[in-house]
Protein backbone atom coordinates (compact mmCIF):
# COMPACT_ATOMS: atom_id res chain seq x y z
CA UNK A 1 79.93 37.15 -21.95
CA UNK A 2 78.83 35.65 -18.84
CA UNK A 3 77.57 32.41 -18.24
CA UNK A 4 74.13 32.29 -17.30
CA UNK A 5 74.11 30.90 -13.57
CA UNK A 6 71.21 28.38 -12.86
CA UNK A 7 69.39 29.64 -9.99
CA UNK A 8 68.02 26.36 -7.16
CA UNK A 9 64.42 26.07 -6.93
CA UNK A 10 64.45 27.06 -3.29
CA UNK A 11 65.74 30.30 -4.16
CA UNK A 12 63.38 30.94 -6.89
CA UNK A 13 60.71 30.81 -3.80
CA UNK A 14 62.28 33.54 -1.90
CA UNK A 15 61.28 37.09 -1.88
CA UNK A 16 64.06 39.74 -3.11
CA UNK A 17 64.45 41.09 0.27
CA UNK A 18 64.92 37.34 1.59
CA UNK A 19 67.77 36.59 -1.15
CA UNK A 20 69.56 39.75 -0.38
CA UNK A 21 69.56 38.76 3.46
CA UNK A 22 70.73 35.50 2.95
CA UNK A 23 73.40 36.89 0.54
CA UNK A 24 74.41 40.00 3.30
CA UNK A 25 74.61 36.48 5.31
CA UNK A 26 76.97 34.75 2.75
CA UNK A 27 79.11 37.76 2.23
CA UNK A 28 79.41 38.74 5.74
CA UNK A 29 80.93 35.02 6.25
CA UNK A 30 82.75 35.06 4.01
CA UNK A 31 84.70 38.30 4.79
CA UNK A 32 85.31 37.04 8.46
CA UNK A 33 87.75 34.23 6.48
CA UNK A 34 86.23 32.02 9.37
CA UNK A 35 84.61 29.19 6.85
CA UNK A 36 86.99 26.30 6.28
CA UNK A 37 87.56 26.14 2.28
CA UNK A 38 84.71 23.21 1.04
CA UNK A 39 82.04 25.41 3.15
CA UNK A 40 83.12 28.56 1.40
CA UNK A 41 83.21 27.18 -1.93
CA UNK A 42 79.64 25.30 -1.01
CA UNK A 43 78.45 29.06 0.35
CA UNK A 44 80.10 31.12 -2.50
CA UNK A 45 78.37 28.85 -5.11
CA UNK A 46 75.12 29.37 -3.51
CA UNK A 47 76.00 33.21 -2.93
CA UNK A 48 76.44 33.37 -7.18
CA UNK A 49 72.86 32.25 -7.42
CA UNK A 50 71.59 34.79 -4.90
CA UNK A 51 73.33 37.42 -6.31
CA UNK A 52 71.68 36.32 -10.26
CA UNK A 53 67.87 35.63 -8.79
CA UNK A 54 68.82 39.45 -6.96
CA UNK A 55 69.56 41.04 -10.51
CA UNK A 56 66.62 39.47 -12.15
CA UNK A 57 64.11 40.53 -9.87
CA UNK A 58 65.52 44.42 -9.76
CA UNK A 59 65.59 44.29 -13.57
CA UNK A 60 61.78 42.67 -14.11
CA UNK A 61 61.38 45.65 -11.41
CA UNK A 62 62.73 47.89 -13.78
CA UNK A 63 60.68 46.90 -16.76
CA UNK A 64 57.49 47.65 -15.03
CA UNK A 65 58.64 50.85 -14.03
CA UNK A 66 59.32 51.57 -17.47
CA UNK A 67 56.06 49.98 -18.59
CA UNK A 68 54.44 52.21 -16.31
CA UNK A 69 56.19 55.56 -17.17
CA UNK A 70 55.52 54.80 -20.87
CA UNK A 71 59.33 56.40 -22.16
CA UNK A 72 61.73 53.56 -20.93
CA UNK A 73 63.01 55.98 -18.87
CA UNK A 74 63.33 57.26 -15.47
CA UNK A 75 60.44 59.59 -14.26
CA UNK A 76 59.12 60.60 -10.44
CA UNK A 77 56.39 58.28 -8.77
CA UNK A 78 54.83 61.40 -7.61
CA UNK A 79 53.50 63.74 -9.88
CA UNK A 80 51.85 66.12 -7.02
């Protein structure tokens, strides 16, 4: 099992669609190979947390759609 990553406070602030920028931003970097090694590791590091704070807001997201459709499974938002 997976360690649980700790996620930095100023993440925690950001809105999902924020994080997942700023991680497109991370990844996007990181592919170019441009980003001498301390950066990447500095931007990789930060790019784990993104990626965590990303999960746990799509699964709480999850939950309430479950909550909502009452069977813990997947049912249409429109019903017309």
């Amino acid at each position: 099992m997976a360690d649980k990553v700790e996620i930095a406070e100023d993440i925690l602030k950001l809105s999902f669609e924020e994080a997942l920028g700023e991680l497109e931003s991370i990844v996007d970097r990181l592919e170019t190979g441009d980003v001498a090694l301390e950066e990447s590791i500095e931007i990789y590091r930060r790019g784990s947390q993104l990626r965590a704070y990303c999960d746990e807001k799509l699964k709480s997201a999850q939950a309430k759609i479950e909550k909502i459709t009452g069977d813990g499974g997947t049912a249409p938002l429109d019903t017309d």
